[in-house]
C-alpha atoms as a PDB file:
ATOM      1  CA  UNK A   1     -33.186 -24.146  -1.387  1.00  0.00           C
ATOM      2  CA  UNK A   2     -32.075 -21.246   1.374  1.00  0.00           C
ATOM      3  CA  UNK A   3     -32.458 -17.869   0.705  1.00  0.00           C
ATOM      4  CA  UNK A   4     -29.738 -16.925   3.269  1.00  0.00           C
ATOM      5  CA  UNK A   5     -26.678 -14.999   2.727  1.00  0.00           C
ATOM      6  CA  UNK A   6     -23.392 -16.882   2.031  1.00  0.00           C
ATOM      7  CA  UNK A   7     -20.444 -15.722   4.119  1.00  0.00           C
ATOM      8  CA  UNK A   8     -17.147 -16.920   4.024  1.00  0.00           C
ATOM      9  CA  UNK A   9     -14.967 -15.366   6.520  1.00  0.00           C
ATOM     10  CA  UNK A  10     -11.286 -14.645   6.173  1.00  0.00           C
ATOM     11  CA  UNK A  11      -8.910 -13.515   8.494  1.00  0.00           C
ATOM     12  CA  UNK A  12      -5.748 -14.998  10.358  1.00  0.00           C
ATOM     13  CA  UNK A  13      -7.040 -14.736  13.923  1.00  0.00           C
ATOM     14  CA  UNK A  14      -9.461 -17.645  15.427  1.00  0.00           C
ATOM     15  CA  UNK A  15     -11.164 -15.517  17.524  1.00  0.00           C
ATOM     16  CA  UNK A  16     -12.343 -12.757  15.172  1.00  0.00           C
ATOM     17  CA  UNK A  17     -13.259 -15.679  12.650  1.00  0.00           C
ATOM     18  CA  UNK A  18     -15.420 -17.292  15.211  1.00  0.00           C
ATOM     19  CA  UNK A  19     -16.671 -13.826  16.902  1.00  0.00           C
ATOM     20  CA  UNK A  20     -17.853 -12.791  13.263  1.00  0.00           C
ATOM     21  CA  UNK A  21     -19.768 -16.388  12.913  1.00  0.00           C
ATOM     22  CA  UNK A  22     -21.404 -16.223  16.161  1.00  0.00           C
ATOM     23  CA  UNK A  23     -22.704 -12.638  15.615  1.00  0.00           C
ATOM     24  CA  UNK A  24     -23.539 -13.210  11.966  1.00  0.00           C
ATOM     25  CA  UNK A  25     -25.315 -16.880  12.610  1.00  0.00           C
ATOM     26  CA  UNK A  26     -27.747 -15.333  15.368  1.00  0.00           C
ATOM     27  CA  UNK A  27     -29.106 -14.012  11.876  1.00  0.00           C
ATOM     28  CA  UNK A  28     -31.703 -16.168  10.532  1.00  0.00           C
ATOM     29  CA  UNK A  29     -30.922 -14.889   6.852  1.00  0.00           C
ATOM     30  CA  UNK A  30     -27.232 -15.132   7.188  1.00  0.00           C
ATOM     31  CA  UNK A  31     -24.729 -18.366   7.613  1.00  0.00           C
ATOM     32  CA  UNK A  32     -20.973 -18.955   6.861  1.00  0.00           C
ATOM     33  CA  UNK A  33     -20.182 -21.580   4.849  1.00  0.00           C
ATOM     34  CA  UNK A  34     -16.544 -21.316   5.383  1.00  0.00           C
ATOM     35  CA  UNK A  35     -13.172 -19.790   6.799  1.00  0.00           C
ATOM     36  CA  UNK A  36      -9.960 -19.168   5.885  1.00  0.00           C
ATOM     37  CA  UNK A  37      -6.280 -18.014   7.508  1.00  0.00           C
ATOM     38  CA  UNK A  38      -4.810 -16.954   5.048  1.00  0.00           C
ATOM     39  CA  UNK A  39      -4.816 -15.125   1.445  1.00  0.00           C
ATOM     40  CA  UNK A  40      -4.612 -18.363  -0.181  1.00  0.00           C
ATOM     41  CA  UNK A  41      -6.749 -20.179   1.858  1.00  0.00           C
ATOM     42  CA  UNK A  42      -9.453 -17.701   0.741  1.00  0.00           C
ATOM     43  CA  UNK A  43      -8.916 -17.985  -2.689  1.00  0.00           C
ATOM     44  CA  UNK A  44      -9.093 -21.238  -2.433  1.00  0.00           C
ATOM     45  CA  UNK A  45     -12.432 -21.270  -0.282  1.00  0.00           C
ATOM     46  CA  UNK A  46     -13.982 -18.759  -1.995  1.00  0.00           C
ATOM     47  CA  UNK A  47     -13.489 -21.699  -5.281  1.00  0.00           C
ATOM     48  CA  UNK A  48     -14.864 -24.272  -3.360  1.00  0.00           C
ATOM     49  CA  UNK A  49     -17.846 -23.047  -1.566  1.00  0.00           C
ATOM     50  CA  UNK A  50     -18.625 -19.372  -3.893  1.00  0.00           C
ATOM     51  CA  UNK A  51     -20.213 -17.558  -1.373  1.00  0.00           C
ATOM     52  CA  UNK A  52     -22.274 -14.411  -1.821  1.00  0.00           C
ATOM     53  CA  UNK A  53     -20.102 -12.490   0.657  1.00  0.00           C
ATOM     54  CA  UNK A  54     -16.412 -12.583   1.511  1.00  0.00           C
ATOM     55  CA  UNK A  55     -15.330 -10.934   4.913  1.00  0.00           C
ATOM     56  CA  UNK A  56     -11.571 -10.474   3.574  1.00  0.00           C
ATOM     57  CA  UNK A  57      -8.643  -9.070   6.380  1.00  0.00           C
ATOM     58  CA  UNK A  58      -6.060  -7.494   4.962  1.00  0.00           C
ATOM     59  CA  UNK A  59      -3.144  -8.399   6.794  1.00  0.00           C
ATOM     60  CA  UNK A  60      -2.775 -12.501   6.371  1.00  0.00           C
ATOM     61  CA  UNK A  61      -0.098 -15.054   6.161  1.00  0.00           C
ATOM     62  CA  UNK A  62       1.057 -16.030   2.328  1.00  0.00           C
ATOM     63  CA  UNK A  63      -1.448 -13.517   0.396  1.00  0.00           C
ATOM     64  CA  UNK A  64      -2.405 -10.496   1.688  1.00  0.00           C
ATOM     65  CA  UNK A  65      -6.260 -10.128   1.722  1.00  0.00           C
ATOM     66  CA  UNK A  66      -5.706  -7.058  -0.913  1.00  0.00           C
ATOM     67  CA  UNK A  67      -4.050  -9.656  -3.204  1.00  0.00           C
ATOM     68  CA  UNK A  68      -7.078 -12.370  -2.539  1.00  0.00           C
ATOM     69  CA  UNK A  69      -9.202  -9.677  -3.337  1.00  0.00           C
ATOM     70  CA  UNK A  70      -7.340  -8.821  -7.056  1.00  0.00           C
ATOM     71  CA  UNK A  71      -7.245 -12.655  -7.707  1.00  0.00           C
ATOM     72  CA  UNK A  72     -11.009 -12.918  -6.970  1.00  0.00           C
ATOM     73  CA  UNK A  73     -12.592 -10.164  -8.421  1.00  0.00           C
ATOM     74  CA  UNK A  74     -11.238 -10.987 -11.766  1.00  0.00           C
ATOM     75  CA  UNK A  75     -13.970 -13.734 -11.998  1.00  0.00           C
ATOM     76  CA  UNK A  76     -16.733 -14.402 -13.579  1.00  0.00           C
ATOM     77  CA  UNK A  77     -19.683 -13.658 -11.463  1.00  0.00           C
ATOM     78  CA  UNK A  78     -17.419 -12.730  -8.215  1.00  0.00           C
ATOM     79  CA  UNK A  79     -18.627 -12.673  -4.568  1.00  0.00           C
ATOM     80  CA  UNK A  80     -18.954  -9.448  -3.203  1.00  0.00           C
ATOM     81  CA  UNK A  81     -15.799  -8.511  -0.987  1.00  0.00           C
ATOM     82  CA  UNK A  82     -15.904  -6.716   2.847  1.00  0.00           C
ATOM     83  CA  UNK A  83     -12.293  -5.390   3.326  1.00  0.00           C
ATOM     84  CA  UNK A  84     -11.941  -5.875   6.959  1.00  0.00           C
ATOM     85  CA  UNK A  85      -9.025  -4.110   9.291  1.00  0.00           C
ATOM     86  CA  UNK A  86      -7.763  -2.799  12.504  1.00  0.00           C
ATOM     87  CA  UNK A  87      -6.021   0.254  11.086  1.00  0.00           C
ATOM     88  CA  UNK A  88      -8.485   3.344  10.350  1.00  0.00           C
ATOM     89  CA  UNK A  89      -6.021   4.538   7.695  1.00  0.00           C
ATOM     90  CA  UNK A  90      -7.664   6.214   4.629  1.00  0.00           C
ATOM     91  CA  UNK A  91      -4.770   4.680   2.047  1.00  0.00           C
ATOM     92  CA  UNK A  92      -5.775   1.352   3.148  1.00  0.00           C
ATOM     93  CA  UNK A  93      -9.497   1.714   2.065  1.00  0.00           C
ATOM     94  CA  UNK A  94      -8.253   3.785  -1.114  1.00  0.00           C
ATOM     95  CA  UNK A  95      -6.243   0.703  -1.997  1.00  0.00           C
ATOM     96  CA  UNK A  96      -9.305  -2.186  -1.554  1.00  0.00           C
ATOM     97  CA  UNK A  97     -11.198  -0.228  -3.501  1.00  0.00           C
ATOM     98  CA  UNK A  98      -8.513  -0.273  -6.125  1.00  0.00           C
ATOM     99  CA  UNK A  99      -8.314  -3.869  -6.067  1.00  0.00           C
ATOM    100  CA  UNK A 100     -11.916  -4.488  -6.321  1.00  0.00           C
ATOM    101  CA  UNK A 101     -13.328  -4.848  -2.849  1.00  0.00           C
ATOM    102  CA  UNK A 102     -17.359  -2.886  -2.459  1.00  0.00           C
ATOM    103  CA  UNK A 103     -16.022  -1.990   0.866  1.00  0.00           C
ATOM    104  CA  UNK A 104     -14.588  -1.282   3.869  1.00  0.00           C
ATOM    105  CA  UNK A 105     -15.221  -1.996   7.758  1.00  0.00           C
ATOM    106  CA  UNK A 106     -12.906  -1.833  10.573  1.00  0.00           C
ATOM    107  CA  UNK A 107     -13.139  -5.027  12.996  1.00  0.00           C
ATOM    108  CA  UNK A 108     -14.493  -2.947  16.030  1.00  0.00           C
ATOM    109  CA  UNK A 109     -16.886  -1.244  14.389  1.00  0.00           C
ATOM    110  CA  UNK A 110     -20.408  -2.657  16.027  1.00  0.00           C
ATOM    111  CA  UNK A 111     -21.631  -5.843  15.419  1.00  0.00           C
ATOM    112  CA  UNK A 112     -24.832  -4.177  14.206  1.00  0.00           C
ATOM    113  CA  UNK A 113     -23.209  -2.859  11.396  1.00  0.00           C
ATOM    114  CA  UNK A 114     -21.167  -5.859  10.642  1.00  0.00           C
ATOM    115  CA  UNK A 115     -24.342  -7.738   9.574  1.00  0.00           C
ATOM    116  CA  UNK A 116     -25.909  -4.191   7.749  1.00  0.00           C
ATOM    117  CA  UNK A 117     -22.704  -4.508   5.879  1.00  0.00           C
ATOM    118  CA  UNK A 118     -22.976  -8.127   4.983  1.00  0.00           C
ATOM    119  CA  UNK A 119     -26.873  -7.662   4.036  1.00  0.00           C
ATOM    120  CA  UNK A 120     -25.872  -4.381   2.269  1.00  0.00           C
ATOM    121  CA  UNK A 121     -23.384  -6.422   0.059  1.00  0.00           C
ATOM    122  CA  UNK A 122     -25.474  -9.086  -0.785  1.00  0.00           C
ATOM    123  CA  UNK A 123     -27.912  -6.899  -2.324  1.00  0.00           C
ATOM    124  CA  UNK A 124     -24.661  -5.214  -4.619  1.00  0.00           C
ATOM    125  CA  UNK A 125     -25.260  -1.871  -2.684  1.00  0.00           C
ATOM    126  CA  UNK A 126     -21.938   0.113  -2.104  1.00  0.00           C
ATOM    127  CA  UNK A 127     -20.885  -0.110   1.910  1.00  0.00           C
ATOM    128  CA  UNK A 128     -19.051   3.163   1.817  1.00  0.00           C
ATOM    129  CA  UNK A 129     -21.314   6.620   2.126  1.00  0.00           C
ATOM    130  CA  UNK A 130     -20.507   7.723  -1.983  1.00  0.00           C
ATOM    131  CA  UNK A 131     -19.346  11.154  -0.056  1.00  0.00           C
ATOM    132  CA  UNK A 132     -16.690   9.501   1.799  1.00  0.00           C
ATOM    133  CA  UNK A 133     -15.057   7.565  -1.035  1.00  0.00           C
ATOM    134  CA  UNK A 134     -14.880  10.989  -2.944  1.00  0.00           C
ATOM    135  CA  UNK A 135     -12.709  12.671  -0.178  1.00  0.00           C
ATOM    136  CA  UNK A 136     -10.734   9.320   0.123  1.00  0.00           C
ATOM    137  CA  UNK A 137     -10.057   9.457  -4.048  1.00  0.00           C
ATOM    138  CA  UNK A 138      -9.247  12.933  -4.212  1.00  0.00           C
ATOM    139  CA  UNK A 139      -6.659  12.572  -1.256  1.00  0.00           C
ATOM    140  CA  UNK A 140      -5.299   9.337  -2.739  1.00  0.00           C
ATOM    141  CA  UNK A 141      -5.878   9.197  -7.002  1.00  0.00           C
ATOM    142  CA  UNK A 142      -2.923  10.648  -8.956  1.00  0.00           C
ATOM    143  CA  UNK A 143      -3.942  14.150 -10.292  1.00  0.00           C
ATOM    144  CA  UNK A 144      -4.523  13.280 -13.568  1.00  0.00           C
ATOM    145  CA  UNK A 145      -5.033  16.460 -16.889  1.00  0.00           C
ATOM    146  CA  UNK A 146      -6.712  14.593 -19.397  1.00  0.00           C
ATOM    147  CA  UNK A 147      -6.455  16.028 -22.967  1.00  0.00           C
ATOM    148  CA  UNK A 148     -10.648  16.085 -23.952  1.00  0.00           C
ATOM    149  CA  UNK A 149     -13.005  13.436 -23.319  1.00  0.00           C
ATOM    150  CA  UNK A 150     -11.206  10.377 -20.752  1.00  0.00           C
ATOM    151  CA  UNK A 151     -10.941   7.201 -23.690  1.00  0.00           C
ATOM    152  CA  UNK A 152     -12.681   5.152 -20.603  1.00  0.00           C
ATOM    153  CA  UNK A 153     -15.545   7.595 -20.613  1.00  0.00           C
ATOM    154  CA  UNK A 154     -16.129   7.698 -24.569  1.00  0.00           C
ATOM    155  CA  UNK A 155     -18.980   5.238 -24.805  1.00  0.00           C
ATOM    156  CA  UNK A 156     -21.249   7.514 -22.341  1.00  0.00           C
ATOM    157  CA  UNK A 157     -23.555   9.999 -22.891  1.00  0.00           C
ATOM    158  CA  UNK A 158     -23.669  13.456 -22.235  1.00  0.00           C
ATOM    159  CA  UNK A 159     -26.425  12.853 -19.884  1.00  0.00           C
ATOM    160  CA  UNK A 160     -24.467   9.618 -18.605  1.00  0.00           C
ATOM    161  CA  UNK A 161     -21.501  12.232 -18.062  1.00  0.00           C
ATOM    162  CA  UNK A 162     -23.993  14.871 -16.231  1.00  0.00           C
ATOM    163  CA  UNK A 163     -24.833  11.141 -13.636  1.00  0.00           C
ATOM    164  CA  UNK A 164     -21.235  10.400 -13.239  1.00  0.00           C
ATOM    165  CA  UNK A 165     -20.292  13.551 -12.242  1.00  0.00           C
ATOM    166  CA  UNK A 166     -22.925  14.242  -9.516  1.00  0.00           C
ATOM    167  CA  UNK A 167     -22.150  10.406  -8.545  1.00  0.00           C
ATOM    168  CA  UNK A 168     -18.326  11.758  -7.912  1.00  0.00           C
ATOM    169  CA  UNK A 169     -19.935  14.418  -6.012  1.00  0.00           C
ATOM    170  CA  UNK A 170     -21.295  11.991  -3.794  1.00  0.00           C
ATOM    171  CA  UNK A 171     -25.108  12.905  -4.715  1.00  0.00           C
ATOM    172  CA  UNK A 172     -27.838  10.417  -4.269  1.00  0.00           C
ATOM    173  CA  UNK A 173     -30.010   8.787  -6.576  1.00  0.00           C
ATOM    174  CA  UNK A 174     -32.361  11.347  -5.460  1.00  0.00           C
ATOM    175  CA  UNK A 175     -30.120  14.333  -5.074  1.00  0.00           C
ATOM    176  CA  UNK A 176     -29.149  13.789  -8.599  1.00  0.00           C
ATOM    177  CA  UNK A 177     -33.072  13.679  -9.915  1.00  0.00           C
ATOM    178  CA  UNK A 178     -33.938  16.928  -8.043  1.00  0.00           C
ATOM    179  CA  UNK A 179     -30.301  18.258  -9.816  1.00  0.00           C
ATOM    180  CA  UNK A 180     -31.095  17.492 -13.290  1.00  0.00           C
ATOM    181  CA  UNK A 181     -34.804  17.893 -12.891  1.00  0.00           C
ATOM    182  CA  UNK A 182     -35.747  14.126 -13.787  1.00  0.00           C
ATOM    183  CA  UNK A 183     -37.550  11.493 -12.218  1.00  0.00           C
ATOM    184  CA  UNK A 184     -35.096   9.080  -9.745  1.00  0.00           C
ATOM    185  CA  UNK A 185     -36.255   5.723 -11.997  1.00  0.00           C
ATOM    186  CA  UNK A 186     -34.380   7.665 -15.124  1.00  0.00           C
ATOM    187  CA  UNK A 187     -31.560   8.214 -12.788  1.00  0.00           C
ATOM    188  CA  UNK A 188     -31.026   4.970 -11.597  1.00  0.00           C
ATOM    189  CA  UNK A 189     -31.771   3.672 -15.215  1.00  0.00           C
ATOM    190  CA  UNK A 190     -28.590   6.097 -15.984  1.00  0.00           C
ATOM    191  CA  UNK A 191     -26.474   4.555 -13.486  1.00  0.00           C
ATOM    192  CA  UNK A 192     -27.261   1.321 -14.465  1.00  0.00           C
ATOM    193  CA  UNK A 193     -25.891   1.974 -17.868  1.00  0.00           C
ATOM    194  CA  UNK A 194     -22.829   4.482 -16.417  1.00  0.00           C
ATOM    195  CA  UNK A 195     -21.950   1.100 -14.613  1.00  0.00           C
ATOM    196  CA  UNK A 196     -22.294  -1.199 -17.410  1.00  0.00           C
ATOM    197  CA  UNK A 197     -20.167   1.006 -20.128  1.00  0.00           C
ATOM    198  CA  UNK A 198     -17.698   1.417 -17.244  1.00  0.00           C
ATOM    199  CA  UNK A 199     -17.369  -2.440 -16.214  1.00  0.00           C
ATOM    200  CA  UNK A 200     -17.904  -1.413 -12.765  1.00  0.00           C
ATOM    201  CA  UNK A 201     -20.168  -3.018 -10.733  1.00  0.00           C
ATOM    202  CA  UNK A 202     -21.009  -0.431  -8.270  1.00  0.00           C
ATOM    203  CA  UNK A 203     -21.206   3.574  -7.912  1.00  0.00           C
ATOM    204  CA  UNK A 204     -17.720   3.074  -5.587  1.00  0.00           C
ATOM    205  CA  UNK A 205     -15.729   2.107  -8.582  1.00  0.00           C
ATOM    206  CA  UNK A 206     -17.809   4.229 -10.883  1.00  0.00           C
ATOM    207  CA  UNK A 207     -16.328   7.333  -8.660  1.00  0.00           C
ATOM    208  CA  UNK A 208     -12.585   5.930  -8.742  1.00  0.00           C
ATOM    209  CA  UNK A 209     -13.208   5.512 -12.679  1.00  0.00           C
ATOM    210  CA  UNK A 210     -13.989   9.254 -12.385  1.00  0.00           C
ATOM    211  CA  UNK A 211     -11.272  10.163 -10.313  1.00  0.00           C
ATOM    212  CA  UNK A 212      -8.821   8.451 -11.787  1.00  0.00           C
ATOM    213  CA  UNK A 213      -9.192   8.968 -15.956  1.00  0.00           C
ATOM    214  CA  UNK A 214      -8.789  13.353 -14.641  1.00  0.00           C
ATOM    215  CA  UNK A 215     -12.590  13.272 -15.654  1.00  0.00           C
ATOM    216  CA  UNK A 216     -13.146  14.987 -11.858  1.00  0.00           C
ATOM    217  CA  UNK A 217     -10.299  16.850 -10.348  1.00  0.00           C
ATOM    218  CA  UNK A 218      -9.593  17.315  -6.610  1.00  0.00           C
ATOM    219  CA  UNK A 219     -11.545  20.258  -5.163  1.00  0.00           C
END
């Protein structure tokens, strides 16, 4: 059995598809298992082959990879999805979070941090600094007055509301322990269960969630 991390890379161009396999398969724990051109040709990989990691582009022939990304997240036991792009425009992240992606990378960025990101998302860590989604969902969420308690947020704790909060805030595990005066394993045991009532899988969506329901306001 390997232990390496399952890429499938998606994007219309041949070059950046085979410049992303050469850079990622110089990693011993990393190897692509597939490509795709297009949105449907990553669905449709992504069926066949169910790798651990998806480098999606958004801008593809027949599906766009935001699209892919919707279609894939829905199931069970989804791979983990890199939104890649050329455009450094904030509504473009805002929207693959929104569709399910864990995060974001422009193509340029260094190869370096092309494979932290891939290693990052294997492990189910978020690949967007928790402080930088938060200024990308207050620019972007629809300012939202909620009348009491968000219905979303009802199954949580006040404690669990205390977590998500700081989480919107952008806060570490760490910060958040030194903030409520607790030990960081109760924190992350709260997260773990803010996630879980939520049906998020990751402290990115958990902040949208937040964002979104009016339960944290811009500013």
């Amino acid at each position: 059995m390997s232990d390496k991390i399952r890429v499938l890379v998606a994007d219309d161009q041949t070059l950046v598809r085979t410049g992303f396999r050469v850079i990622l398969e110089a990693e011993g724990d990393i190897e692509v298992v597939a490509e795709a051109d297009t949105g449907t040709a990553a669905v449709r990989q992504a069926q066949l082959v169910r790798p651990d990691v998806i480098l999606m582009d958004i801008r593809m022939p027949e599906l766009d990879g935001l699209a892919a990304t919707e279609q894939i997240r829905r199931w069970p036991d989804a791979p983990t999805i890199i939104v890649l792009t050329t455009f450094d425009q904030n509504e473009y992240v805002y929207r693959a979070l929104r569709a399910g992606a864990a995060g974001f990378l422009l193509k340029d960025s260094p190869s370096s941090r092309l494979i932290a990101a891939v290693r990052a998302a294997a492990t189910g860590d978020s690949l967007i600094d928790p402080a930088i989604t938060r200024r990308l969902v207050e620019r972007f969420a629809e300012p939202v007055q909620p009348a009491g308690l968000p219905a979303e947020l009802a199954a949580l704790t006040e404690r669990e509301l205390d977590v998500l909060r700081l989480i919107a805030r952008g806060l570490s595990n760490a910060e958040i322990a030194a903030e409520l005066i607790v030990a960081e394993t109760t924190v992350k045991t709260h997260v773990a269960r803010v996630l879980t009532k939520l049906g998020v899988r990751d402290r990115v969506q958990a902040v949208v969630v937040a964002y979104e329901t009016g339960f944290v306001v811009r500013g």
